[in-house]
C-alpha atoms as a PDB file:
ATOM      1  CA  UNK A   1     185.816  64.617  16.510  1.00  0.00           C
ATOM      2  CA  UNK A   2     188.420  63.319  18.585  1.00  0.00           C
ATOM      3  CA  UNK A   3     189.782  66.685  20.127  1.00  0.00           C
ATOM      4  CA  UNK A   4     186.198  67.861  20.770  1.00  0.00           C
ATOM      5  CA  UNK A   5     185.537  64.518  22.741  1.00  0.00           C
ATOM      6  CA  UNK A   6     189.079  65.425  24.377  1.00  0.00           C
ATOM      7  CA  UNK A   7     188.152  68.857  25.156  1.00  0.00           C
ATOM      8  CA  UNK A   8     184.703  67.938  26.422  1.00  0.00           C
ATOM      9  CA  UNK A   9     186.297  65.656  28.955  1.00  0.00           C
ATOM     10  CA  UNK A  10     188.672  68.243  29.954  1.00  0.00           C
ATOM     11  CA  UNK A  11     186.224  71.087  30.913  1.00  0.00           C
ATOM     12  CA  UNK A  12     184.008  68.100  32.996  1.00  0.00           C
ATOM     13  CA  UNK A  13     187.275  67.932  34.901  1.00  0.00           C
ATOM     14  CA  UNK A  14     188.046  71.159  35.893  1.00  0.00           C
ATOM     15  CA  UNK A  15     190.833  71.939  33.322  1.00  0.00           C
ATOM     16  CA  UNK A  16     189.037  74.635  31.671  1.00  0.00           C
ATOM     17  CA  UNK A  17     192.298  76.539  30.145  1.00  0.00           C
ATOM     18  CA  UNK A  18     192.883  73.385  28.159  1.00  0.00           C
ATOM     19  CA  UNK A  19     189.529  72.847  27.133  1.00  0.00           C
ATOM     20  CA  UNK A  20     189.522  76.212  25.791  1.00  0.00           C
ATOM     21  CA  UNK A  21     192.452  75.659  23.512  1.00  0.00           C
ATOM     22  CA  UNK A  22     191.376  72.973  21.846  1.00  0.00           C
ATOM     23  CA  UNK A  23     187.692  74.723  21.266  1.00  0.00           C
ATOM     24  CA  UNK A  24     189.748  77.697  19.709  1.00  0.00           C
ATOM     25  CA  UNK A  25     191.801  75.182  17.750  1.00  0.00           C
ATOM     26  CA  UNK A  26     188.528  73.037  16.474  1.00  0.00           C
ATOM     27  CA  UNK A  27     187.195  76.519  15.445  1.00  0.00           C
ATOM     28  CA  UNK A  28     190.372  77.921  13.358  1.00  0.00           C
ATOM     29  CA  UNK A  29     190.343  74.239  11.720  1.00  0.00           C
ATOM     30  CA  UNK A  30     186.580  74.573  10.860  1.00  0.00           C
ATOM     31  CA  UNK A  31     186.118  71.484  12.402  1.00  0.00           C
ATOM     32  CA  UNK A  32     182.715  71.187  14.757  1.00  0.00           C
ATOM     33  CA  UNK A  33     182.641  74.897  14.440  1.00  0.00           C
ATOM     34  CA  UNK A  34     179.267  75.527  16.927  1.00  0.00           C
ATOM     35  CA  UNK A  35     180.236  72.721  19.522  1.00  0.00           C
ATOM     36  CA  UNK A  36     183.508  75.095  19.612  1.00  0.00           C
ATOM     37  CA  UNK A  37     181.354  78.058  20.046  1.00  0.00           C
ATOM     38  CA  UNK A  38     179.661  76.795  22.579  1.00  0.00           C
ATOM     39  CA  UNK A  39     182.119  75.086  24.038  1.00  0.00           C
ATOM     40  CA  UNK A  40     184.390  78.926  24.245  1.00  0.00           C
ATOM     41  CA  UNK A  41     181.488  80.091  25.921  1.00  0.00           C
ATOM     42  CA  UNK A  42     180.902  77.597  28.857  1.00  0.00           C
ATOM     43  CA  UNK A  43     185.054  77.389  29.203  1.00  0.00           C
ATOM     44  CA  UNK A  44     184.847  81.597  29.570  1.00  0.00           C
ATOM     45  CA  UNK A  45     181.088  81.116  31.678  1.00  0.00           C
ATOM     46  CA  UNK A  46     179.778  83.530  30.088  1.00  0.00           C
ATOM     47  CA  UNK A  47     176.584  81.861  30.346  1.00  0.00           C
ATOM     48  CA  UNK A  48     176.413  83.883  33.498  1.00  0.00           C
ATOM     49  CA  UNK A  49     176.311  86.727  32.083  1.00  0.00           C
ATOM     50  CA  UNK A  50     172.501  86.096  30.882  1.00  0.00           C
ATOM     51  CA  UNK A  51     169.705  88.226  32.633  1.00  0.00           C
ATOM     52  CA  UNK A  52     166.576  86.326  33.590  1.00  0.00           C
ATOM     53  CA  UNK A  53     167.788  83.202  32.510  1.00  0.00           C
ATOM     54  CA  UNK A  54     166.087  80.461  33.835  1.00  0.00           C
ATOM     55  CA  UNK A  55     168.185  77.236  36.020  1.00  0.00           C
ATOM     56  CA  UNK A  56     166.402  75.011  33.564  1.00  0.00           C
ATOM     57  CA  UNK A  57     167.969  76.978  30.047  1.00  0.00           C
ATOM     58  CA  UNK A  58     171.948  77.266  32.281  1.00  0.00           C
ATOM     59  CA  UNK A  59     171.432  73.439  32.509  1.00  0.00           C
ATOM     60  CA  UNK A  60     170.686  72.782  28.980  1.00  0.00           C
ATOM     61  CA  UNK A  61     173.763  75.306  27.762  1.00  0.00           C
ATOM     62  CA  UNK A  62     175.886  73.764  30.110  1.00  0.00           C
ATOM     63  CA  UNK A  63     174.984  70.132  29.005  1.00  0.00           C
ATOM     64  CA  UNK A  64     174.567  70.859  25.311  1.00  0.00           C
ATOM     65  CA  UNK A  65     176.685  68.886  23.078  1.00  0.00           C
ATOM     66  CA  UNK A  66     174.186  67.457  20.434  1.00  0.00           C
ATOM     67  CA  UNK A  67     173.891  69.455  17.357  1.00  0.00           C
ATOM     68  CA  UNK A  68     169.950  70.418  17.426  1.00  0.00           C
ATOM     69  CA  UNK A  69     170.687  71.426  20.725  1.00  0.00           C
ATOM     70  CA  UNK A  70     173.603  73.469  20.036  1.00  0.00           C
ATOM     71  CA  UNK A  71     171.856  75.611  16.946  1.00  0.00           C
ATOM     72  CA  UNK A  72     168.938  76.117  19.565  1.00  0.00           C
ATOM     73  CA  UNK A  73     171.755  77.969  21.782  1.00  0.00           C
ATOM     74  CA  UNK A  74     173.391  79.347  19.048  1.00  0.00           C
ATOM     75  CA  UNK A  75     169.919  81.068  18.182  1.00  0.00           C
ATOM     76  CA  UNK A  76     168.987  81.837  21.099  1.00  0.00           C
ATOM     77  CA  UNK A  77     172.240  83.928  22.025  1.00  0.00           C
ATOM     78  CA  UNK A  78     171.946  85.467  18.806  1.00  0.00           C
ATOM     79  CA  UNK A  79     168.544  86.811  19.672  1.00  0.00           C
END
């Protein structure tokens, strides 16, 4: 739980690259495996990517770090 807090605070500050490593490490480790999901995703923005995406669903996936929140991204990329 420790790197994930690490790497959250990382990406805040700009240092995406690091973040990133970390998420990749957390998710080879099988440790917080869909906060590193998500995490690889916002790093890469590939949140972007998203047609017809509403401001109010970026904001959530970019803010998401609870759990229930994460599964309801998780789901809804997988759809």
């Amino acid at each position: 739980m420790e790197w994930l807090n690490e790497a959250i605070v990382l990406e805040k500050k700009g240092q995406r690259e690091k973040a990133s490593r970390i998420y990749h490490k957390l998710l080879s480790l099988g440790q917080s495996p869909l906060q590193a999901k998500i995490g690889i995703i916002r790093t890469r923005h590939e949140w972007v990517k998203f047609e017809g995406v509403s401001l109010e669903n970026k904001l959530f996936f970019q803010e998401a770090q609870g759990e229930r929140q994460i599964q309801e991204i998780e789901r809804w990329l997988i759809k």
